[in-house]
PDB file of N, CA and C in Angstrom:
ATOM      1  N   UNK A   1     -19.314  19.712 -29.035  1.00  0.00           N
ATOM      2  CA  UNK A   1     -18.692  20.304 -27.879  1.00  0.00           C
ATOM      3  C   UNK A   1     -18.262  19.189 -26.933  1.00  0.00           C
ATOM      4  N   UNK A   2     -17.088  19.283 -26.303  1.00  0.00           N
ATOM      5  CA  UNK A   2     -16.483  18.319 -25.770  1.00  0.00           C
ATOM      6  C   UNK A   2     -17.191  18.614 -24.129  1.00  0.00           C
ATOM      7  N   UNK A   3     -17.083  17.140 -23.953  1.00  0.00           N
ATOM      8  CA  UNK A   3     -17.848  17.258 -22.045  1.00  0.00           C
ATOM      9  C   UNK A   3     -16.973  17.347 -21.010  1.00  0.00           C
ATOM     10  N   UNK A   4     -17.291  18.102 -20.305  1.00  0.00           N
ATOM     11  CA  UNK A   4     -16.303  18.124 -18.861  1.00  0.00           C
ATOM     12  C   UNK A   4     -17.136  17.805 -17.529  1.00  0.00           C
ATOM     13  N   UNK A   5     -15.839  16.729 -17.227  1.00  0.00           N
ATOM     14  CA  UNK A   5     -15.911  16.035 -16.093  1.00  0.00           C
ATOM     15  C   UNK A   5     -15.370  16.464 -15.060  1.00  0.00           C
ATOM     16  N   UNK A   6     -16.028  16.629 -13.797  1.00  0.00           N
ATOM     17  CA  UNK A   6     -15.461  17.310 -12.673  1.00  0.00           C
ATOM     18  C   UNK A   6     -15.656  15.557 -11.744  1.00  0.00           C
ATOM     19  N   UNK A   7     -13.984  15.245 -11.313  1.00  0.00           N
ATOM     20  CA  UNK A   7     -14.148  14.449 -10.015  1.00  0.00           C
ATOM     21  C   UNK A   7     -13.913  14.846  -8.922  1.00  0.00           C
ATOM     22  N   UNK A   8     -13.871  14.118  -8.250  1.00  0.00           N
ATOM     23  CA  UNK A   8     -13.789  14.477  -6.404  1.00  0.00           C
ATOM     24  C   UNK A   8     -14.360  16.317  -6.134  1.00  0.00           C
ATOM     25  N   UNK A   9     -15.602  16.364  -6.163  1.00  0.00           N
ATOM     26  CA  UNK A   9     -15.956  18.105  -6.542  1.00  0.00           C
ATOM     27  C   UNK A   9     -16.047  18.694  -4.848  1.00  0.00           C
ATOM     28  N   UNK A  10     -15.449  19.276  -4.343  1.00  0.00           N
ATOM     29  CA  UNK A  10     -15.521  20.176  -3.240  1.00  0.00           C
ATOM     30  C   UNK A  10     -16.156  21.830  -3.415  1.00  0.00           C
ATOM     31  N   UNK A  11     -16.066  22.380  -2.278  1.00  0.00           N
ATOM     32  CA  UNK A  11     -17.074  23.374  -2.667  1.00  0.00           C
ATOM     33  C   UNK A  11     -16.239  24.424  -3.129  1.00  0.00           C
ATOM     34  N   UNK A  12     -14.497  24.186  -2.894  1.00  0.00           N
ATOM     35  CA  UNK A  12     -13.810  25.378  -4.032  1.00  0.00           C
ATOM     36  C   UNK A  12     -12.939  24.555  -5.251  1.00  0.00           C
ATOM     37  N   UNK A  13     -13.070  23.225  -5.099  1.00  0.00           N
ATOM     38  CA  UNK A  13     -11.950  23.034  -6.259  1.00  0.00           C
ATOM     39  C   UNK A  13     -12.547  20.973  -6.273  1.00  0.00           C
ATOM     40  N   UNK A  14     -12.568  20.994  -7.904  1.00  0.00           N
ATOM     41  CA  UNK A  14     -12.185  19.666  -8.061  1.00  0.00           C
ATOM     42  C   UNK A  14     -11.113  18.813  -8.285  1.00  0.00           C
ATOM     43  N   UNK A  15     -10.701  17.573  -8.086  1.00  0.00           N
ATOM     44  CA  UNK A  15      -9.545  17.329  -7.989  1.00  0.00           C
ATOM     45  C   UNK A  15      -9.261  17.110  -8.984  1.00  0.00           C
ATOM     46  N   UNK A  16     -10.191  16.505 -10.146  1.00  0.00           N
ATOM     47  CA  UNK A  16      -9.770  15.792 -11.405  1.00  0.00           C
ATOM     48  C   UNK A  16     -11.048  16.389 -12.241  1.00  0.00           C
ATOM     49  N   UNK A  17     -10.608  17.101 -13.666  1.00  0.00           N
ATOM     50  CA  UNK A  17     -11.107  17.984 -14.614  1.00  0.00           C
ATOM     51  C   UNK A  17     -10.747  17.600 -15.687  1.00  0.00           C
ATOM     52  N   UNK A  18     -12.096  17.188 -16.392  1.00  0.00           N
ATOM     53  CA  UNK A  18     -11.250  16.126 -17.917  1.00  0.00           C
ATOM     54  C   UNK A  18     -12.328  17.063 -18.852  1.00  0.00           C
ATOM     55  N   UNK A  19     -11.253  17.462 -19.722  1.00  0.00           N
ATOM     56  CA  UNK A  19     -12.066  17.841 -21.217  1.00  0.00           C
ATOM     57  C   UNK A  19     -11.801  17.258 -22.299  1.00  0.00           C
ATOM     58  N   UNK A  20     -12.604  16.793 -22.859  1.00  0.00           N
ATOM     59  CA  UNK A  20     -12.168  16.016 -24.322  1.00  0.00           C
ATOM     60  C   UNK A  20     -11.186  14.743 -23.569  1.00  0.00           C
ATOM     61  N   UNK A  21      -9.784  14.481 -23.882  1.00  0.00           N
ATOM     62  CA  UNK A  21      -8.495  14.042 -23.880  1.00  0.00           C
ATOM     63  C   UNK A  21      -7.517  14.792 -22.913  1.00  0.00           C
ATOM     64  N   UNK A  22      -8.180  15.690 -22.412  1.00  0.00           N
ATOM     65  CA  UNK A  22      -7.545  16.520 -21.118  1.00  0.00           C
ATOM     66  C   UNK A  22      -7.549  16.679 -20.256  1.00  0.00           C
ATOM     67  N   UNK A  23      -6.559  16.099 -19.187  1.00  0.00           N
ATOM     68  CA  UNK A  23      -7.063  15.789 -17.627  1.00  0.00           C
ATOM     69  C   UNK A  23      -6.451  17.182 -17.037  1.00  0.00           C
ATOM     70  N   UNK A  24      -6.345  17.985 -16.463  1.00  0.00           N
ATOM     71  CA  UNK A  24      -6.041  18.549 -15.445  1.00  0.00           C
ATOM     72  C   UNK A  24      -6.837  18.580 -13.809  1.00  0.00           C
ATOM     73  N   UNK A  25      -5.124  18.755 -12.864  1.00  0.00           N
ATOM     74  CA  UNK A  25      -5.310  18.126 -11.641  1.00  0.00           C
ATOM     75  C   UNK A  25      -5.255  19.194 -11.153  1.00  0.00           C
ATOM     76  N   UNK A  26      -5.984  19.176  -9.727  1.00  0.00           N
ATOM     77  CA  UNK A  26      -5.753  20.124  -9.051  1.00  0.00           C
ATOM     78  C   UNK A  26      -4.383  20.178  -8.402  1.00  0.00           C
ATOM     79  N   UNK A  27      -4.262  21.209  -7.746  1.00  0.00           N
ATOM     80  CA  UNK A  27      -2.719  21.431  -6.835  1.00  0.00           C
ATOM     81  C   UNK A  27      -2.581  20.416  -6.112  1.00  0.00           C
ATOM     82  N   UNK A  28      -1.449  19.522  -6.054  1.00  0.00           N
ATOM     83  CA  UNK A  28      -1.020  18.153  -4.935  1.00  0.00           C
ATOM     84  C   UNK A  28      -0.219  18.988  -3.781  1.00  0.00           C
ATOM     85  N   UNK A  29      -0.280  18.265  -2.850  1.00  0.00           N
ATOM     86  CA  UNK A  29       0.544  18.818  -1.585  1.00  0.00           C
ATOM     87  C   UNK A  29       0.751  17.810  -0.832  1.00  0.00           C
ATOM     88  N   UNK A  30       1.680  17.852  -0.165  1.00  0.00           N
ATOM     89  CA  UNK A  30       2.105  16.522   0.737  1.00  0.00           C
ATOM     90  C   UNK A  30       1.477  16.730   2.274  1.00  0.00           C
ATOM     91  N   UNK A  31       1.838  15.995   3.034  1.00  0.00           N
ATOM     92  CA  UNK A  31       2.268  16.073   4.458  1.00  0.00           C
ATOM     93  C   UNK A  31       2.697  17.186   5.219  1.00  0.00           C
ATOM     94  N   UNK A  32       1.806  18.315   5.867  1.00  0.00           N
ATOM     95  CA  UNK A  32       2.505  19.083   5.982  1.00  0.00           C
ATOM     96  C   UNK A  32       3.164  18.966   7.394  1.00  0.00           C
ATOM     97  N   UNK A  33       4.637  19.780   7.381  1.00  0.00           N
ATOM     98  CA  UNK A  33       5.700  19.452   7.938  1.00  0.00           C
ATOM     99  C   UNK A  33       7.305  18.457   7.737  1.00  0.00           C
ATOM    100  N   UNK A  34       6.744  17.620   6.543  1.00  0.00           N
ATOM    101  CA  UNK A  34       7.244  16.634   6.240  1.00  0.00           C
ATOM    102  C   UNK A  34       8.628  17.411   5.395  1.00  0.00           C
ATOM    103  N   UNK A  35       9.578  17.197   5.344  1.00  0.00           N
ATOM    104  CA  UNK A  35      10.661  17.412   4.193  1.00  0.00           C
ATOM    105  C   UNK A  35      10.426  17.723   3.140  1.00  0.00           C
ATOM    106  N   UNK A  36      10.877  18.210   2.055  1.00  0.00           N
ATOM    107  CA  UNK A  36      10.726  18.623   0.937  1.00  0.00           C
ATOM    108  C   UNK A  36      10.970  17.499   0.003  1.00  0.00           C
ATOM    109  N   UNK A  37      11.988  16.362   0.380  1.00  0.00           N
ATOM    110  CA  UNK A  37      11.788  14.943  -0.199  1.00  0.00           C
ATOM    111  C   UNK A  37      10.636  14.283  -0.288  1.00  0.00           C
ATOM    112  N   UNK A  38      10.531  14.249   1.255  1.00  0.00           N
ATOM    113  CA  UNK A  38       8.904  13.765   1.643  1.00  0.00           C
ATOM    114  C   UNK A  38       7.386  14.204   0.785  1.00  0.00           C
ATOM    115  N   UNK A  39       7.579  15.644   0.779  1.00  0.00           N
ATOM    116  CA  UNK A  39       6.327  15.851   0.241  1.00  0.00           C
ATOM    117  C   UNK A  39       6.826  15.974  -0.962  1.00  0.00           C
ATOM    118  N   UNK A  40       7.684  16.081  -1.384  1.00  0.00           N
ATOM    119  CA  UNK A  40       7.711  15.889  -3.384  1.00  0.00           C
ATOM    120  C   UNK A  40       6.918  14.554  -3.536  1.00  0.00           C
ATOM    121  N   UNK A  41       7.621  13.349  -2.836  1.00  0.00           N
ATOM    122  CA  UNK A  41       7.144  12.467  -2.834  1.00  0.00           C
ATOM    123  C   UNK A  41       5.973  11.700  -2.850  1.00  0.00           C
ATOM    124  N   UNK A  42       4.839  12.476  -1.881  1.00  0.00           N
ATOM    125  CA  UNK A  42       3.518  12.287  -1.277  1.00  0.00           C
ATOM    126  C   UNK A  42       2.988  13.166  -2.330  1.00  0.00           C
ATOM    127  N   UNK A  43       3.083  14.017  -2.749  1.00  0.00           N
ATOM    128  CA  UNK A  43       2.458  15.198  -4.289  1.00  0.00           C
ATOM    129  C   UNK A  43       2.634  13.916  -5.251  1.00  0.00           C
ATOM    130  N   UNK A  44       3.770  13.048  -5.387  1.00  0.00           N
ATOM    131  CA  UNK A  44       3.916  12.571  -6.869  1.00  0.00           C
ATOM    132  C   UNK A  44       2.894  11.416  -6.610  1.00  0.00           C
ATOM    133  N   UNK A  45       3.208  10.855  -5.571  1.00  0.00           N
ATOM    134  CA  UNK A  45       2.108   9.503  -5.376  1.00  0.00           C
ATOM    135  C   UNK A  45       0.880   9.710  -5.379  1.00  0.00           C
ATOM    136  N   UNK A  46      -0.048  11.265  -5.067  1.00  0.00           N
ATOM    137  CA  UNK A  46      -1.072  11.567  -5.702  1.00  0.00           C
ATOM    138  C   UNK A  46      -1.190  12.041  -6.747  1.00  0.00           C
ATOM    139  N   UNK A  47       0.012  12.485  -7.589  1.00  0.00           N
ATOM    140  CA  UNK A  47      -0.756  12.748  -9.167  1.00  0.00           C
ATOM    141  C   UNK A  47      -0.522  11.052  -9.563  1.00  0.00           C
ATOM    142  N   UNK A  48       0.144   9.980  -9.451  1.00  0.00           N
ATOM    143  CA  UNK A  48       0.137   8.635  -9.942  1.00  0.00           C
ATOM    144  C   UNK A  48      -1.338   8.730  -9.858  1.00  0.00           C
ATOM    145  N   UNK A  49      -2.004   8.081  -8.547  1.00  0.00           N
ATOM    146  CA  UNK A  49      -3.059   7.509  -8.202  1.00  0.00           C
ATOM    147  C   UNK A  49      -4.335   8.764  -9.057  1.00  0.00           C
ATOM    148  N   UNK A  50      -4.661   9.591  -9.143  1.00  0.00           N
ATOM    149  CA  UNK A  50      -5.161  10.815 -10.045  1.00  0.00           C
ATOM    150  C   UNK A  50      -5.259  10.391 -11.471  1.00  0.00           C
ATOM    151  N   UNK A  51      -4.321  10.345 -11.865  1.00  0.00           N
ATOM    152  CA  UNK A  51      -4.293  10.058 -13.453  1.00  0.00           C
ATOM    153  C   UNK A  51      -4.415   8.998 -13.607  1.00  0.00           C
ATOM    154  N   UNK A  52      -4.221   7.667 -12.486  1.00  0.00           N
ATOM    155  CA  UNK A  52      -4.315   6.673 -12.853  1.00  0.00           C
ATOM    156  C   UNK A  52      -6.401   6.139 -13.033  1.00  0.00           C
ATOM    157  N   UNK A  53      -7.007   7.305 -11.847  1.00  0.00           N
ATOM    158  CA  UNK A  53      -8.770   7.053 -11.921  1.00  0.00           C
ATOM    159  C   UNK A  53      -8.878   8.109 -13.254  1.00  0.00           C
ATOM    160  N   UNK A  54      -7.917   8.797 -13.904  1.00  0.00           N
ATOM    161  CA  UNK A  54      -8.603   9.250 -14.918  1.00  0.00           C
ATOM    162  C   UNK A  54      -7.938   8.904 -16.503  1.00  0.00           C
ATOM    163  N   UNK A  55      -7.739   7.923 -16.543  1.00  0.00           N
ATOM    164  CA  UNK A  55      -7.376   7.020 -17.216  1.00  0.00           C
ATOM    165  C   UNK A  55      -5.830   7.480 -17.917  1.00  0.00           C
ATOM    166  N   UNK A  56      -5.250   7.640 -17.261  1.00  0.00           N
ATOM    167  CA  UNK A  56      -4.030   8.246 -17.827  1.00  0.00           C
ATOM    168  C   UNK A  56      -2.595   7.488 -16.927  1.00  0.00           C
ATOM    169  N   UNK A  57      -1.424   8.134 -17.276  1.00  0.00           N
ATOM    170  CA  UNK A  57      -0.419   8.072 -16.262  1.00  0.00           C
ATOM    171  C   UNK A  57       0.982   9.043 -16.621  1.00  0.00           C
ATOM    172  N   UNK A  58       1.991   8.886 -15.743  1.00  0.00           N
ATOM    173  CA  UNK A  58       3.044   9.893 -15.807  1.00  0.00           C
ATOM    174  C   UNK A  58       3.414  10.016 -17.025  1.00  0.00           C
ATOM    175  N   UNK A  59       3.419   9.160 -18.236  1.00  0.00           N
ATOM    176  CA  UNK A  59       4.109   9.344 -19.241  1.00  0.00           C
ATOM    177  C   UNK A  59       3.430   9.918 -20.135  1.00  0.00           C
ATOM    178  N   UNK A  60       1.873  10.454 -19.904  1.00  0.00           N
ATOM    179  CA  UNK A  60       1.307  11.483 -20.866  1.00  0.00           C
ATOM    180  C   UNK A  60       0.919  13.062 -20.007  1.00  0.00           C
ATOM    181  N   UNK A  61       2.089  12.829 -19.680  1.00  0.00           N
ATOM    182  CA  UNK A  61       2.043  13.996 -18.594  1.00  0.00           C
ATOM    183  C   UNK A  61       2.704  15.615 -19.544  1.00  0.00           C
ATOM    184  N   UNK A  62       1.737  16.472 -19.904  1.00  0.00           N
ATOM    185  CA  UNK A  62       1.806  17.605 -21.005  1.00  0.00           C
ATOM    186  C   UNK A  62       2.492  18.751 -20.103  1.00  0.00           C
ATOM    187  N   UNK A  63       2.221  19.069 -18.591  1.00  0.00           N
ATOM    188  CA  UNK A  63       2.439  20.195 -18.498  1.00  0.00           C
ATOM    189  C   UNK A  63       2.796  20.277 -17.181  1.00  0.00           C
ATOM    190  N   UNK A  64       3.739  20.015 -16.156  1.00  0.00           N
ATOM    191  CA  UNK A  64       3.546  20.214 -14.910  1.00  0.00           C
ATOM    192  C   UNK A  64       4.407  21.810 -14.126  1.00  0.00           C
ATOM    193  N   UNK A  65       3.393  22.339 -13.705  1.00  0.00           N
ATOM    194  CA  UNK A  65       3.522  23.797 -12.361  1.00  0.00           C
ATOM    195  C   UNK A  65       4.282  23.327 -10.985  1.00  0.00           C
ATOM    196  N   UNK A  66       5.356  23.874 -10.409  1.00  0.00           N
ATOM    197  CA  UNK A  66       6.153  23.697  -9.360  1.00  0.00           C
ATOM    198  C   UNK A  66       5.856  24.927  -8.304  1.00  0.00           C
ATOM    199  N   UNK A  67       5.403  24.792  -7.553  1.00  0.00           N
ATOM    200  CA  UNK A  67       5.825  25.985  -6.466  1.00  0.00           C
ATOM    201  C   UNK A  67       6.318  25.172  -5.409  1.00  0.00           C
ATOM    202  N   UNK A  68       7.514  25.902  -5.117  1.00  0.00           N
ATOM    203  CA  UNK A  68       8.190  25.726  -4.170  1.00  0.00           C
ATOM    204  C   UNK A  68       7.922  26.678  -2.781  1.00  0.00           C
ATOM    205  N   UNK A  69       7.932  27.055  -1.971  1.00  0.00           N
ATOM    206  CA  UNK A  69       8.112  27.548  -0.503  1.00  0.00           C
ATOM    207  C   UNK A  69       9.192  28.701  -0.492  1.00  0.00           C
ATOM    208  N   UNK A  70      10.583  27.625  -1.144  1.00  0.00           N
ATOM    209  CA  UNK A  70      11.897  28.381  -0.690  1.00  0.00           C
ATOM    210  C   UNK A  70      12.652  27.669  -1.910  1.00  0.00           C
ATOM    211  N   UNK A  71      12.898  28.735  -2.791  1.00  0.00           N
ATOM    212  CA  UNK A  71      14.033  28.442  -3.993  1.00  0.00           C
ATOM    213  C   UNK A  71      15.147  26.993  -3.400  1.00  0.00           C
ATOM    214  N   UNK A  72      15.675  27.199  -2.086  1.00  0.00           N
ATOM    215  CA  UNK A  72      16.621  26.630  -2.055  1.00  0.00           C
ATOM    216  C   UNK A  72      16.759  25.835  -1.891  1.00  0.00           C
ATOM    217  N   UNK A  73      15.107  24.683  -1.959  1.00  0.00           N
ATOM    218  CA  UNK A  73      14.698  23.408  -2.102  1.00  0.00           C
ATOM    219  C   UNK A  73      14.960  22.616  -3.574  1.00  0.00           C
ATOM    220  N   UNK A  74      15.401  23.633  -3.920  1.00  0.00           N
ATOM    221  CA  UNK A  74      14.929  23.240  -5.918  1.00  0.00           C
ATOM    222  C   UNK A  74      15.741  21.814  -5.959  1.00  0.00           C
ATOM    223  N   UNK A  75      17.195  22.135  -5.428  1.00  0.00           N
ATOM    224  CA  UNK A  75      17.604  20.383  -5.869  1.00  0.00           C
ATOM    225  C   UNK A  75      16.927  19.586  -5.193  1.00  0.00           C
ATOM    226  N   UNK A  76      16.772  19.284  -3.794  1.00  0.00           N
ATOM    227  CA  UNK A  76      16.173  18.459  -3.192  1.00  0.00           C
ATOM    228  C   UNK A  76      14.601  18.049  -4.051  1.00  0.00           C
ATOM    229  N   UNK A  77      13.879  18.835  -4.292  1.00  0.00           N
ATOM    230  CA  UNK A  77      13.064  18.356  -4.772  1.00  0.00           C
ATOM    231  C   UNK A  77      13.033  17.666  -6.255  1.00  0.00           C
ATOM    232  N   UNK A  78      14.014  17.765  -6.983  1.00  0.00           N
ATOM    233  CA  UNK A  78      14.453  17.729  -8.281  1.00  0.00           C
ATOM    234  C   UNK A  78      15.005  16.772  -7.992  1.00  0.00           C
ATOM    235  N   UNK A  79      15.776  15.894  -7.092  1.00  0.00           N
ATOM    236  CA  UNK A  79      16.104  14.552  -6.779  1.00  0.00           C
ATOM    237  C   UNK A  79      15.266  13.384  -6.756  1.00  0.00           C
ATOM    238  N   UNK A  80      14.227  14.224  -5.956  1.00  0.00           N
ATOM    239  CA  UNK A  80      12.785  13.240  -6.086  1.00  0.00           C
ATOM    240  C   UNK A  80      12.012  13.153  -7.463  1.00  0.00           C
ATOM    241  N   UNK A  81      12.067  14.566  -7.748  1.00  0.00           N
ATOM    242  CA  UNK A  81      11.270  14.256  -9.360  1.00  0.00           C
ATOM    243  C   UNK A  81      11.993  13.509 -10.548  1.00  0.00           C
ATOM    244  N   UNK A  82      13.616  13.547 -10.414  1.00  0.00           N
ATOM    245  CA  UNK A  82      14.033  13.055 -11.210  1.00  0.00           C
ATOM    246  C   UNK A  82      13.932  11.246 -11.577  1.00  0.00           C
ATOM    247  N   UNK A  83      14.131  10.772 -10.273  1.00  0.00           N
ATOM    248  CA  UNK A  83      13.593   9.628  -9.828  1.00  0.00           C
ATOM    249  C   UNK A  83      12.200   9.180  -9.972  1.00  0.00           C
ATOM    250  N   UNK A  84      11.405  10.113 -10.563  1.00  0.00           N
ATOM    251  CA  UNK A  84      10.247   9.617 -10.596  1.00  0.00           C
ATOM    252  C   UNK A  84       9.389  10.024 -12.287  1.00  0.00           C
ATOM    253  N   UNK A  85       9.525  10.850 -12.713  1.00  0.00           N
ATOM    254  CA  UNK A  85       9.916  11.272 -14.337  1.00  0.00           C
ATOM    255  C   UNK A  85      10.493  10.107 -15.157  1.00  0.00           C
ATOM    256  N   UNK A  86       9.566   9.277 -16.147  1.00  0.00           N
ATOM    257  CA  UNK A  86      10.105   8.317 -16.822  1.00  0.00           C
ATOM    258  C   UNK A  86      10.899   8.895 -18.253  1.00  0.00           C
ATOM    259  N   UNK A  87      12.013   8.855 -18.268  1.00  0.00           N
ATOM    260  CA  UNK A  87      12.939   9.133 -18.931  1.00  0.00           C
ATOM    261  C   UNK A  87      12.383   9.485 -20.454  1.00  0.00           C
ATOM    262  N   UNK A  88      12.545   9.891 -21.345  1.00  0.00           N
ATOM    263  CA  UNK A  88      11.584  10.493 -22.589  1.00  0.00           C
ATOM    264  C   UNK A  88      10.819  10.727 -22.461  1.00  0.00           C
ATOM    265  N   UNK A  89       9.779  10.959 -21.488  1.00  0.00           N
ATOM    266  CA  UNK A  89       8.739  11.630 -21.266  1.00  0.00           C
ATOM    267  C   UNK A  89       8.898  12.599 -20.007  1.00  0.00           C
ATOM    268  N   UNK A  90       9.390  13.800 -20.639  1.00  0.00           N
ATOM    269  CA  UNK A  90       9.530  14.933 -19.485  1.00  0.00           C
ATOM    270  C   UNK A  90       8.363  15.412 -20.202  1.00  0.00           C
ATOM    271  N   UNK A  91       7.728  16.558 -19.058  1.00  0.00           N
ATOM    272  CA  UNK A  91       7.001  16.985 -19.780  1.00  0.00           C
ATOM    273  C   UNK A  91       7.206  18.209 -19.262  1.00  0.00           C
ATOM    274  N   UNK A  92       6.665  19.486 -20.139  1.00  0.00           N
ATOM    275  CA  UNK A  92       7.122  20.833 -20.085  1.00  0.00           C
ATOM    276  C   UNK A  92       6.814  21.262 -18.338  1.00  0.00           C
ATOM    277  N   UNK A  93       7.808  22.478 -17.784  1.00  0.00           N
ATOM    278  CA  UNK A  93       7.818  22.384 -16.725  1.00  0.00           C
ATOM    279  C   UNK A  93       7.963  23.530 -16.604  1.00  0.00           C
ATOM    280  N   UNK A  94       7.287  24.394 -15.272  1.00  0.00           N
ATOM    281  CA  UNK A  94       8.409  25.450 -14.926  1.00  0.00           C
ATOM    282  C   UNK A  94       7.767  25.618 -12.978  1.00  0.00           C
ATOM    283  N   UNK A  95       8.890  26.191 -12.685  1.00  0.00           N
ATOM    284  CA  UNK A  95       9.069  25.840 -11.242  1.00  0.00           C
ATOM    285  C   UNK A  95       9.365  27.277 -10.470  1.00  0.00           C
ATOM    286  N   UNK A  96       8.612  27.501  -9.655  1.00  0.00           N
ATOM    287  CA  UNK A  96       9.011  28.958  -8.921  1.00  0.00           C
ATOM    288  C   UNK A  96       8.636  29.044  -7.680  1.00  0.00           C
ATOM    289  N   UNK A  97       8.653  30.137  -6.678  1.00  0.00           N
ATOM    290  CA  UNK A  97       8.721  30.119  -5.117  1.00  0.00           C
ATOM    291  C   UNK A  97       7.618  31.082  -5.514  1.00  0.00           C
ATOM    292  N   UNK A  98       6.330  30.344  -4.523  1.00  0.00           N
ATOM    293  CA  UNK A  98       5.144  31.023  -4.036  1.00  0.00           C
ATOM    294  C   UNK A  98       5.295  31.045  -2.619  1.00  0.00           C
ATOM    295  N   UNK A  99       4.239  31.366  -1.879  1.00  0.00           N
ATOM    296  CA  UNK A  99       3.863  31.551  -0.656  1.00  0.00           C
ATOM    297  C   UNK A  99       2.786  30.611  -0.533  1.00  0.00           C
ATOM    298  N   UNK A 100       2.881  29.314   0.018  1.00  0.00           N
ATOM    299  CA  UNK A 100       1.936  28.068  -0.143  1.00  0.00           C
ATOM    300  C   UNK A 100       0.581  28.020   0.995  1.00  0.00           C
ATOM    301  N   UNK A 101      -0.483  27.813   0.915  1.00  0.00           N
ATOM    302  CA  UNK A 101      -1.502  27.897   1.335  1.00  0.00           C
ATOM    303  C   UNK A 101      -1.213  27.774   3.413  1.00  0.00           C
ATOM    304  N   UNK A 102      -0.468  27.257   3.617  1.00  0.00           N
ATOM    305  CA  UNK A 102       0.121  27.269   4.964  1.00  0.00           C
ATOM    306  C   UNK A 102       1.272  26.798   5.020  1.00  0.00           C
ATOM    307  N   UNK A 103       2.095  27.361   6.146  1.00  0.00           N
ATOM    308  CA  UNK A 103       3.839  27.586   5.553  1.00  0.00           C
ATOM    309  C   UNK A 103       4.246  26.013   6.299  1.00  0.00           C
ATOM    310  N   UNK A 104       3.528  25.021   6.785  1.00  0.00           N
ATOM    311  CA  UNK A 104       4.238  23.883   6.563  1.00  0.00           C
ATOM    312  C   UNK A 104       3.915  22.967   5.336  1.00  0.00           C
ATOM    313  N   UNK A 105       3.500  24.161   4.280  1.00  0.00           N
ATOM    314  CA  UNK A 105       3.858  23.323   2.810  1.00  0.00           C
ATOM    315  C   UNK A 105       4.599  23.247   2.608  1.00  0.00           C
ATOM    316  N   UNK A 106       5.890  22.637   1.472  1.00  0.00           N
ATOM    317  CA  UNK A 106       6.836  23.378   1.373  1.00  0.00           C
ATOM    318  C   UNK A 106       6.858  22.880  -0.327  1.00  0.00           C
ATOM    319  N   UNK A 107       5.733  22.382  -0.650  1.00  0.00           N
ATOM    320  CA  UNK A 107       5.690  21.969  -2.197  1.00  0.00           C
ATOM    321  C   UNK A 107       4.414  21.800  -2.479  1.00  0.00           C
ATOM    322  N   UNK A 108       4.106  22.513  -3.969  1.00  0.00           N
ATOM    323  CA  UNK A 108       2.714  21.941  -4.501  1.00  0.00           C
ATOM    324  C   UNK A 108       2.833  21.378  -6.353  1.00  0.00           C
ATOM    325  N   UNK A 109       2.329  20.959  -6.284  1.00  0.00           N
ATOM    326  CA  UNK A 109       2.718  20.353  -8.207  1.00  0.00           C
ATOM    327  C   UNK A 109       1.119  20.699  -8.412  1.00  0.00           C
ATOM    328  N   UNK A 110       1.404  21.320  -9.727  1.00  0.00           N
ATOM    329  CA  UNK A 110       0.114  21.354 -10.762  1.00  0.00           C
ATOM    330  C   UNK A 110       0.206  20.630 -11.922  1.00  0.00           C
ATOM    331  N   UNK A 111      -0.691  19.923 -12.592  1.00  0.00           N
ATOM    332  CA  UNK A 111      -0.465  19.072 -13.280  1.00  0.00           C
ATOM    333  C   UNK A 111      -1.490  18.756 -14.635  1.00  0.00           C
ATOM    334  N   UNK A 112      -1.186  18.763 -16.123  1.00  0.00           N
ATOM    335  CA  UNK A 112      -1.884  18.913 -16.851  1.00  0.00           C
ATOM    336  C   UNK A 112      -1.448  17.549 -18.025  1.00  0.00           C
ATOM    337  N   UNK A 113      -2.306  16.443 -18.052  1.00  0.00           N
ATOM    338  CA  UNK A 113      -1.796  15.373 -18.762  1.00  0.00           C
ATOM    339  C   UNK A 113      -3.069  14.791 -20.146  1.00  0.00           C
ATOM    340  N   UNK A 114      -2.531  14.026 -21.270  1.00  0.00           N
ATOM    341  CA  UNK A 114      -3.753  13.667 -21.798  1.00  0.00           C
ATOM    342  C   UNK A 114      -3.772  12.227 -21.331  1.00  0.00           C
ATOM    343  N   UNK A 115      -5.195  12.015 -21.778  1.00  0.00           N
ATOM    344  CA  UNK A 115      -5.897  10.733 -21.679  1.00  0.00           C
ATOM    345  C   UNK A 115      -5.013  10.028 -22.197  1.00  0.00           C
TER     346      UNK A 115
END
């Protein structure tokens, strides 16, 4: 049976969850108030630093969750991700408008990568 690792453990959510060869992250969020550039941005620089303490990085990146705020961010934020997505390694995606934990979110990434 494979072991699971819970890092950074809070009393509702850990940030970093490794099973076997399987990291999953908790929800990233930026700055709130910040632009939708901005916090794409500040979300991506914490899944880097994330995968990077769990021995991984963007390019074994299996599965990433998008909620957006407001559909009509999608390019703006897709400017930033594109820029930051190393080219042959996309990894499966899908992206939709939630209602984010407080409305000066305006982005959260979920994120599922191997070791």
């Amino acid at each position: 049976m494979s072991e699971i690792k819970r890092t950074h453990v809070g009393a509702r959510m850990s940030q970093i969850v490794t099973h076997g060869d399987t990291i999953y992250l908790a929800g990233q969020v930026g700055t709130a108030g910040d632009s939708v550039a901005d916090q794409t941005r500040s979300c991506l620089e914490k899944v880097d630093a994330l995968l990077a303490e769990a021995g991984s990085d963007k390019t074994r990146i299996l599965q990433s969750t998008i909620w957006l705020a407001d559909m009509a961010d999608f390019a703006e934020m897709n400017a930033v991700w594109d820029n930051w997505v190393p080219e042959g390694h996309t990894p499966a995606r899908a992206c939709g408008e939630a209602k984010l934990a407080r409305p000066d979110f305006k982005v959260e990434f979920l994120v599922v990568a191997a070791r």
